[in-house]
N, C-alpha and C. Protein backbone atom coordinates (compact mmCIF):
# COMPACT_ATOMS: atom_id res chain seq x y z
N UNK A 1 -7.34 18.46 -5.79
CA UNK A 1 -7.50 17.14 -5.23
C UNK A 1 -8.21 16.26 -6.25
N UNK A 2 -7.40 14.70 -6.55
CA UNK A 2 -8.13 13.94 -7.35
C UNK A 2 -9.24 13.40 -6.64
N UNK A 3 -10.34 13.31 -7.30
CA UNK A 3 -11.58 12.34 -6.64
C UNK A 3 -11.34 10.97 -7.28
N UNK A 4 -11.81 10.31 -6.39
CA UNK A 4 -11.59 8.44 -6.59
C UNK A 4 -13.00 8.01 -6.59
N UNK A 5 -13.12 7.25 -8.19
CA UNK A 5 -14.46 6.71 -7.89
C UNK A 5 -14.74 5.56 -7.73
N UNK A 6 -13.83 4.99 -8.35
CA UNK A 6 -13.99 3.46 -8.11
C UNK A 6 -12.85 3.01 -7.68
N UNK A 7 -12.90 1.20 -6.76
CA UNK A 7 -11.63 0.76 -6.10
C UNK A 7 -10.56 1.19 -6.80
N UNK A 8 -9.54 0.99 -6.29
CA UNK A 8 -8.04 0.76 -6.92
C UNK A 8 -7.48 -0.37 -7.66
N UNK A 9 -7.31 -0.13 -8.68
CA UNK A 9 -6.51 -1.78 -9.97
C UNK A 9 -5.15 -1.81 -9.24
N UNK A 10 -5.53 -2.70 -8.62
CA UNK A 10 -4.13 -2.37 -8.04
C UNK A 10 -3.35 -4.31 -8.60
N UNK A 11 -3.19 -4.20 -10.38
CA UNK A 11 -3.12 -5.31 -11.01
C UNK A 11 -1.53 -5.10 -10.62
N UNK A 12 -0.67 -5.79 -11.89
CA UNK A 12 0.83 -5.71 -11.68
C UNK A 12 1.41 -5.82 -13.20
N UNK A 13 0.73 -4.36 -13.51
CA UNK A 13 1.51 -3.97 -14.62
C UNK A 13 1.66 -1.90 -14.27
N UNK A 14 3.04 -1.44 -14.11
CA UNK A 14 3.25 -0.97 -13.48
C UNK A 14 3.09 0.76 -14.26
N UNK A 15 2.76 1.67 -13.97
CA UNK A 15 2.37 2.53 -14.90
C UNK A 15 4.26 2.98 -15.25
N UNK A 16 4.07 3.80 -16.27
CA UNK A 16 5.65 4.05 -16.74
C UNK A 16 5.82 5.75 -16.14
N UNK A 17 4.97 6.08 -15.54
CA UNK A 17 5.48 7.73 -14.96
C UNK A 17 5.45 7.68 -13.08
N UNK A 18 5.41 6.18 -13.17
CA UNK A 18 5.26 6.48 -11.34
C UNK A 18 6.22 5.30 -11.04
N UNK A 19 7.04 5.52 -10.35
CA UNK A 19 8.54 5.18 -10.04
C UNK A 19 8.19 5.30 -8.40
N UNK A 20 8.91 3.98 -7.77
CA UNK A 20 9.05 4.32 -6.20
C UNK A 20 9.69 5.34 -5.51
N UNK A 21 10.35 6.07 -6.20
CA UNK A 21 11.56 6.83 -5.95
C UNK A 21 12.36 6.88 -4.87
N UNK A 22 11.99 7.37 -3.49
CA UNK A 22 12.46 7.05 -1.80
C UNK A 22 11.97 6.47 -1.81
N UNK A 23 10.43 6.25 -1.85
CA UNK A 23 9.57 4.76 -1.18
C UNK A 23 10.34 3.54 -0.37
N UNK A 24 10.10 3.42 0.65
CA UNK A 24 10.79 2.16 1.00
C UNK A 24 9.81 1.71 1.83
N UNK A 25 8.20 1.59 1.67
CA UNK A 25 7.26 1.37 2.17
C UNK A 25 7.03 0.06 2.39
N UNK A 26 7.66 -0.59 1.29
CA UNK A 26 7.12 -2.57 1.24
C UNK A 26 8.25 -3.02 1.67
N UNK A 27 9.56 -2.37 1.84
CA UNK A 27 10.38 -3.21 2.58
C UNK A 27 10.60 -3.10 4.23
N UNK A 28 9.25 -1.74 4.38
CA UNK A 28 9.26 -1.61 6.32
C UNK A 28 7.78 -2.90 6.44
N UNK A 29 6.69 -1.99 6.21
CA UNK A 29 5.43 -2.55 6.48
C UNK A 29 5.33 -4.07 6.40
N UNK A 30 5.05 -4.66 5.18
CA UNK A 30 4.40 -5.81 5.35
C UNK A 30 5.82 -7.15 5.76
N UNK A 31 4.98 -8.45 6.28
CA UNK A 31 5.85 -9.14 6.51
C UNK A 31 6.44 -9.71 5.06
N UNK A 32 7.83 -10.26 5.29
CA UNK A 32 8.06 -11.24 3.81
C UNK A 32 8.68 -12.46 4.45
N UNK A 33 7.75 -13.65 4.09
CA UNK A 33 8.51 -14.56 4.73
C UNK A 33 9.77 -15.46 4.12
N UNK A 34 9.87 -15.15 2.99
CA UNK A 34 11.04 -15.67 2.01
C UNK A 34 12.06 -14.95 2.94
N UNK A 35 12.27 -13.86 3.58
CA UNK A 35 13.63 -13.25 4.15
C UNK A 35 13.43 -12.81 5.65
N UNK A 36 12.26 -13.97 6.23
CA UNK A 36 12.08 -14.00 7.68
C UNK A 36 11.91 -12.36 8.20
N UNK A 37 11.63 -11.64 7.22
CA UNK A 37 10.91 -10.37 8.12
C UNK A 37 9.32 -9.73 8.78
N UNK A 38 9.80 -9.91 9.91
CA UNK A 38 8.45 -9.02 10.35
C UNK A 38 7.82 -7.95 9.93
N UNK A 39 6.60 -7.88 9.91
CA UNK A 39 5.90 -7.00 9.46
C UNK A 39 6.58 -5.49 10.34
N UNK A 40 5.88 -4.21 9.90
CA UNK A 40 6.58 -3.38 10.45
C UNK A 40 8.15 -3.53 10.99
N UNK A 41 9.26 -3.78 10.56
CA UNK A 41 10.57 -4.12 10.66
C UNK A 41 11.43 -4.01 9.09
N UNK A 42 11.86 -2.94 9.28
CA UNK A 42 12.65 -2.82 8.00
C UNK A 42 13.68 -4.08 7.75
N UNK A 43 13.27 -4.47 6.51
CA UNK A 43 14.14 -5.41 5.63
C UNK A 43 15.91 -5.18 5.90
N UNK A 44 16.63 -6.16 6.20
CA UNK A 44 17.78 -6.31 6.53
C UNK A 44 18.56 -5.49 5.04
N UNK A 45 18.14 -5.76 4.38
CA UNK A 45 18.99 -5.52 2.75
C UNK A 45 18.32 -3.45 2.54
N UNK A 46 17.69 -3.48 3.05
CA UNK A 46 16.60 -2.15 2.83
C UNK A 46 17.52 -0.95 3.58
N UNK A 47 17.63 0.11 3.21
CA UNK A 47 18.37 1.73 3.62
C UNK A 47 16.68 2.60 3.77
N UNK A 48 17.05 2.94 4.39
CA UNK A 48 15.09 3.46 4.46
C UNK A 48 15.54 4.73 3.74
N UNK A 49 14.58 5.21 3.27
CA UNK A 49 14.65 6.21 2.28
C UNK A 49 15.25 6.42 0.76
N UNK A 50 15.85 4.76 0.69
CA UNK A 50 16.96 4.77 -0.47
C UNK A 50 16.98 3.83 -1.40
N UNK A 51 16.82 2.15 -0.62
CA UNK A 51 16.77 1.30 -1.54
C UNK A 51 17.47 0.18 -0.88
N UNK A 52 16.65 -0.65 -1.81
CA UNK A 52 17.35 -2.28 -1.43
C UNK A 52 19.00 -1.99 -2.18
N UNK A 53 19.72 -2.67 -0.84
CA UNK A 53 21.25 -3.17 -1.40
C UNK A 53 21.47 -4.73 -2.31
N UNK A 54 20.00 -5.37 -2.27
CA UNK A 54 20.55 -6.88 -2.61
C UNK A 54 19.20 -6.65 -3.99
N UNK A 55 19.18 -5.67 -4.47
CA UNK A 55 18.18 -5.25 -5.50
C UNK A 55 18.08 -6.42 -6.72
N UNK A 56 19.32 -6.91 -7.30
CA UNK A 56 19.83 -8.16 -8.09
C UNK A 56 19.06 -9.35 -7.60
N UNK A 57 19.34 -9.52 -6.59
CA UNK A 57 19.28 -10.94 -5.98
C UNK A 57 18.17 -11.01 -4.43
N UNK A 58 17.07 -9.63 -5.28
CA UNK A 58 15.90 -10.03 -4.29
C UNK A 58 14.85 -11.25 -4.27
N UNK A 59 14.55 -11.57 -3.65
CA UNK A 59 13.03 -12.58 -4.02
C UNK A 59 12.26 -12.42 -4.76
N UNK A 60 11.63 -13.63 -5.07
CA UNK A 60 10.14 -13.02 -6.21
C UNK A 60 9.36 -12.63 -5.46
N UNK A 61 9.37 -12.54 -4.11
CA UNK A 61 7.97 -11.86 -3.45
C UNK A 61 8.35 -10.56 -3.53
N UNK A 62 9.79 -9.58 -3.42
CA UNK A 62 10.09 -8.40 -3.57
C UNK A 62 9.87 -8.19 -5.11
N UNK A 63 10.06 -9.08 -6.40
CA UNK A 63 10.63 -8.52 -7.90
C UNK A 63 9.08 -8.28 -7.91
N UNK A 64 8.32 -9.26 -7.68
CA UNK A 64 7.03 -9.40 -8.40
C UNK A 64 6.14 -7.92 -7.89
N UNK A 65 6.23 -7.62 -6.55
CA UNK A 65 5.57 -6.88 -5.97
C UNK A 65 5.52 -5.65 -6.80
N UNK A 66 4.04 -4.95 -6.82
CA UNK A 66 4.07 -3.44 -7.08
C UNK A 66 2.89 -2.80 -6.54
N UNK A 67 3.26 -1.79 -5.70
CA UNK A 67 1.74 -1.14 -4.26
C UNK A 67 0.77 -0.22 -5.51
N UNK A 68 0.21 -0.44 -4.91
CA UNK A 68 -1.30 0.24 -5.85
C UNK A 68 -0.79 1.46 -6.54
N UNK A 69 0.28 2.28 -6.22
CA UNK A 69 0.28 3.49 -6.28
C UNK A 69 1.10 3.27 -8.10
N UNK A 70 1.54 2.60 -8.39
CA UNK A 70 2.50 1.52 -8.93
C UNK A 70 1.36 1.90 -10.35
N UNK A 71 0.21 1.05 -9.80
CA UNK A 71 -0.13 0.13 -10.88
C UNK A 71 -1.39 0.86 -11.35
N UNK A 72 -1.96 1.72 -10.53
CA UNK A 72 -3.36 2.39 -10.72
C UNK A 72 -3.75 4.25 -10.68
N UNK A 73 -3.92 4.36 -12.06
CA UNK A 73 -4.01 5.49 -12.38
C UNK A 73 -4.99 6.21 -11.76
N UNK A 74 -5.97 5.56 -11.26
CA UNK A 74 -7.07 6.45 -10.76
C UNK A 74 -6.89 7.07 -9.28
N UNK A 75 -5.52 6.11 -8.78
CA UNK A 75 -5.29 6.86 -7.39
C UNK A 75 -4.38 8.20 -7.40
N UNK A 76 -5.29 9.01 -6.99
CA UNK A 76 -4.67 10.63 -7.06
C UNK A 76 -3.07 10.79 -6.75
N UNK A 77 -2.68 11.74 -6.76
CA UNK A 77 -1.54 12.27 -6.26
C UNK A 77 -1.22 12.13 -4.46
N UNK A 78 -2.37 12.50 -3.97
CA UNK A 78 -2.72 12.61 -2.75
C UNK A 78 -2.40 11.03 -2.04
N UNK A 79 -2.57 9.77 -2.95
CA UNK A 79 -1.81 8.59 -2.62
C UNK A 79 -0.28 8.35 -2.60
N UNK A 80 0.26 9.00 -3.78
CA UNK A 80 1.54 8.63 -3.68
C UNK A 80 2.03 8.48 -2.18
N UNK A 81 2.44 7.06 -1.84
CA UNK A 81 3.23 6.52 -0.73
C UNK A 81 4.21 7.49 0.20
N UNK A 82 4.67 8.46 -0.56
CA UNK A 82 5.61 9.03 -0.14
C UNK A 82 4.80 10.66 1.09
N UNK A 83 3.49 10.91 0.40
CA UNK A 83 3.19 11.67 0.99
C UNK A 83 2.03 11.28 1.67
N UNK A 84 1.28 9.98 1.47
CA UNK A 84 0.50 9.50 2.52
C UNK A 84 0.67 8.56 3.48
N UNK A 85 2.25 8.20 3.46
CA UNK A 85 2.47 7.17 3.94
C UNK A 85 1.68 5.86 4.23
N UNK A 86 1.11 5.61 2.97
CA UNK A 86 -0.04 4.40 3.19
C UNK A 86 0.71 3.83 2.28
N UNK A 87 0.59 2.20 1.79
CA UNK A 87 1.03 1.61 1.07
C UNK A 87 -0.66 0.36 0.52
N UNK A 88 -0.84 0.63 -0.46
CA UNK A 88 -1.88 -0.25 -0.95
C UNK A 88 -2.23 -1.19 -2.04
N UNK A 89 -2.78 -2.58 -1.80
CA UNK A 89 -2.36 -3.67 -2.65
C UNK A 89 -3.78 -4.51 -2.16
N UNK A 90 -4.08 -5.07 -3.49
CA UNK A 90 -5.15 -5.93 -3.48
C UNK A 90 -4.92 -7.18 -2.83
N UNK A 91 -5.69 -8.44 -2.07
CA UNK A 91 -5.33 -9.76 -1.97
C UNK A 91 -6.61 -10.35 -2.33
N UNK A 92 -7.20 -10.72 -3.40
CA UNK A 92 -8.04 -10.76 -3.95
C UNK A 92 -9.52 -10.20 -3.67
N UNK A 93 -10.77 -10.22 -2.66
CA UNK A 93 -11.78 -9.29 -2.52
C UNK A 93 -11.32 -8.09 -1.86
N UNK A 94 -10.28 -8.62 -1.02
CA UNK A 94 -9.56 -7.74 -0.12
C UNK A 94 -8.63 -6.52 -0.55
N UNK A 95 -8.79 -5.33 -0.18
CA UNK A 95 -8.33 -3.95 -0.36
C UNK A 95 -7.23 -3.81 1.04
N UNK A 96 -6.29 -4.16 0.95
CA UNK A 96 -5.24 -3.74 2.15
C UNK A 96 -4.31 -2.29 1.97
N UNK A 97 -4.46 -1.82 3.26
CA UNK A 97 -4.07 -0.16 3.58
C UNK A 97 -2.71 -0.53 5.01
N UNK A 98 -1.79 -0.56 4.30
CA UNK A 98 -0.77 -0.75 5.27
C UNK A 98 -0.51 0.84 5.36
N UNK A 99 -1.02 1.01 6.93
CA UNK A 99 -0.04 2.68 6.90
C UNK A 99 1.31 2.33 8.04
N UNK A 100 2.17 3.49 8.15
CA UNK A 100 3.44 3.65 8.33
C UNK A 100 3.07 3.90 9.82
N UNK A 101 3.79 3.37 10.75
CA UNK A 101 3.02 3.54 12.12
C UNK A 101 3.74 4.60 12.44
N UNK A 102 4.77 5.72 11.76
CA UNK A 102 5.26 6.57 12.38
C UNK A 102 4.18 8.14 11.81
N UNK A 103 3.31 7.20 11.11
CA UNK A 103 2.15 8.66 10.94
C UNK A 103 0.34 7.90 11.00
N UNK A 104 0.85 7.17 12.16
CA UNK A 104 -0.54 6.29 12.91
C UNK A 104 -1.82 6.71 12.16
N UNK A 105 -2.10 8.30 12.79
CA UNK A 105 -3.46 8.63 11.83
C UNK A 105 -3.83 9.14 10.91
N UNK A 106 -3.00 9.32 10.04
CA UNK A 106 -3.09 9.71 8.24
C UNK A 106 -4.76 9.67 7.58
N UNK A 107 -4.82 8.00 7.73
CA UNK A 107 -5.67 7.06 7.11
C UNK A 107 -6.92 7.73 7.30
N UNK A 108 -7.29 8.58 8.92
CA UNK A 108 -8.10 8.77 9.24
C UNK A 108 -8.56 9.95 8.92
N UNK A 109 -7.98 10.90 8.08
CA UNK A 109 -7.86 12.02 8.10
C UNK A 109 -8.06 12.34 6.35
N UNK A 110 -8.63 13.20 6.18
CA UNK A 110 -9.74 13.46 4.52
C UNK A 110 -8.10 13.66 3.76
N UNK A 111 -8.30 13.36 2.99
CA UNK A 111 -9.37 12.51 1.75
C UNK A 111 -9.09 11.29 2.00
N UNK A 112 -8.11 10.83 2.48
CA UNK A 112 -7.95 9.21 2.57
C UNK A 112 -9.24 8.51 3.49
N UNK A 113 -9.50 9.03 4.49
CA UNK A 113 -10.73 8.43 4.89
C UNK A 113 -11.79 8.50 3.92
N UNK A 114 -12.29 9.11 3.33
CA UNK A 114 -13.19 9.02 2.73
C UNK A 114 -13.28 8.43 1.99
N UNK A 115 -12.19 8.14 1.18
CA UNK A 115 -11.85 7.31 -0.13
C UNK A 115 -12.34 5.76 0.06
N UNK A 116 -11.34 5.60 1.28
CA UNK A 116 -11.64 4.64 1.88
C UNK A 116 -13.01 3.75 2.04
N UNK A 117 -13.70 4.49 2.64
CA UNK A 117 -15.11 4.41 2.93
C UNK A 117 -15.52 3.96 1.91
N UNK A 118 -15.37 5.26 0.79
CA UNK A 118 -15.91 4.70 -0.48
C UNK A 118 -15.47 3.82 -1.05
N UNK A 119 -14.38 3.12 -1.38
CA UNK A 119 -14.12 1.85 -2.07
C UNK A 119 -14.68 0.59 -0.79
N UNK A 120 -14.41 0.67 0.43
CA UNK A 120 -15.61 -0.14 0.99
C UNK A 120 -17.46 -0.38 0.64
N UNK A 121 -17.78 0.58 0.53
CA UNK A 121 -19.13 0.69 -0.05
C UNK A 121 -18.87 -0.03 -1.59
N UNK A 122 -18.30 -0.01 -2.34
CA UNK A 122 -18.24 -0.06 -3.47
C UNK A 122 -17.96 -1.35 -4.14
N UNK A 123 -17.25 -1.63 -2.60
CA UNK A 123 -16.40 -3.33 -2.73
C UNK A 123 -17.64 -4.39 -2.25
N UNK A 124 -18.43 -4.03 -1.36
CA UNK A 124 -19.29 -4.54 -0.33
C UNK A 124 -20.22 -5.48 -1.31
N UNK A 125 -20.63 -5.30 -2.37
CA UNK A 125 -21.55 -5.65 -3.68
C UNK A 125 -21.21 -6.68 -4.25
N UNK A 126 -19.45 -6.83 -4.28
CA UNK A 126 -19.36 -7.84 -4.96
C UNK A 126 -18.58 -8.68 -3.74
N UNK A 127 -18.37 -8.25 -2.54
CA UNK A 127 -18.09 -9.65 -1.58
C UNK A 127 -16.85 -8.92 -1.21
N UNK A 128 -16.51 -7.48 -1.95
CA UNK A 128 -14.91 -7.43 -1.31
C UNK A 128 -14.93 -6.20 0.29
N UNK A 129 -13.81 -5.94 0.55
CA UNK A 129 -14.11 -4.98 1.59
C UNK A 129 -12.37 -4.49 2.14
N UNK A 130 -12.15 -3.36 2.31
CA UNK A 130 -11.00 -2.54 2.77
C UNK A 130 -10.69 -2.82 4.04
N UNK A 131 -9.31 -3.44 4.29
CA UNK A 131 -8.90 -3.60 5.76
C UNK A 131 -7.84 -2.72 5.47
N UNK A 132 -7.34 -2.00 7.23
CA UNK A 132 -5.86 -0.89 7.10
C UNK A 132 -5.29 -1.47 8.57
N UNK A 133 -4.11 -1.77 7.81
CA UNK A 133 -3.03 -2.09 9.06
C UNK A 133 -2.47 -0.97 10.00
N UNK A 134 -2.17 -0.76 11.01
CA UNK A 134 -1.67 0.24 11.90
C UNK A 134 -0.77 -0.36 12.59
N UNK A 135 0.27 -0.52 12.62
CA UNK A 135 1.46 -1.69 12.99
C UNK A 135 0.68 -2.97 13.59
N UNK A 136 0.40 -3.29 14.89
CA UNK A 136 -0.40 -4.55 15.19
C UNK A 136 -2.03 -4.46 14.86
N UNK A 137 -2.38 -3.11 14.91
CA UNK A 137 -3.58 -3.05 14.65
C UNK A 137 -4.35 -2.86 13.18
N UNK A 138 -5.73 -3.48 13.38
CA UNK A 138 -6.04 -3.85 11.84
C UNK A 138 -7.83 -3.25 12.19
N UNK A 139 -7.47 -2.54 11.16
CA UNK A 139 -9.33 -1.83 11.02
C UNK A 139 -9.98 -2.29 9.87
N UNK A 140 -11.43 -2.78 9.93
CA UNK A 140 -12.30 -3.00 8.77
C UNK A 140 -12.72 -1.91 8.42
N UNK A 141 -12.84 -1.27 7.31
CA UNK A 141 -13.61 -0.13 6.91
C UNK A 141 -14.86 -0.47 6.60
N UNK A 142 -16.12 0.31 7.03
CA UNK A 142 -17.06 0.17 6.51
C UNK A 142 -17.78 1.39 5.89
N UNK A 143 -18.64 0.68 4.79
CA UNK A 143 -19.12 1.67 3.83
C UNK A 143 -19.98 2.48 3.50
């Protein structure tokens, strides 16, 4: 198990050995309003498990996008999207934890809780702090 010590860079430059592969995490979870989708509601263009069909001629809110797992080396293996079903991305102080509501309590459950915790504690110093989505529901982590 990787230990996490500090937040997640979750910048948007994308590492070159971590590939979405199935991932189809950002086209269920979050909303996009460029293509009128609801949050939790898979993307019209999206095959779950497979990939966008309109991959060419997606939005810049889809091209630009890349989930923490993407962009930040320090998040273990134990993040990859595919086996924690969490999806995670900075919005500036803010640490967002979109999990997959078809595995509700993941988040809550070690090591991701803990992690958690800890990049709350960690964030708390400089003004930032970890929220996790659960389809309508939204938890503050504290540290």
């Amino acid at each position: 198990m990787t230990t996490t010590v500090s937040q997640p860079d979750t910048s948007t430059i994308a590492l070159s050995h971590r590939s979405c592969r199935s991932c189809t995490l950002c086209c269920d979870l979050p909303d996009i309003d460029e293509l009128d989708k609801p949050a939790n509601a898979l993307c019209r263009y999206c095959v779950r498990d497979e990939g966008c069909t309109a991959y060419a001629a997606r939005p810049a809110t889809c091209r630009d996008f890349l989930c923490g797992w993407r962009t930040d080396l320090s998040l273990g293996a134990e993040w990859d999207p595919i086996l924690s079903h969490m999806m995670i991305y900075r919005q500036g102080a803010q640490l967002t934890v979109l999990v997959d509501p078809r595995h509700r309590e993941i988040w809550t459950e070690q090591p991701y809780h803990g992690h958690l915790r800890r990049w709350a504690a960690e964030g708390r110093a400089s003004g930032g702090y970890v929220i996790v989505w659960v389809g309508e529901e939204v938890f503050k982590i504290e540290g």
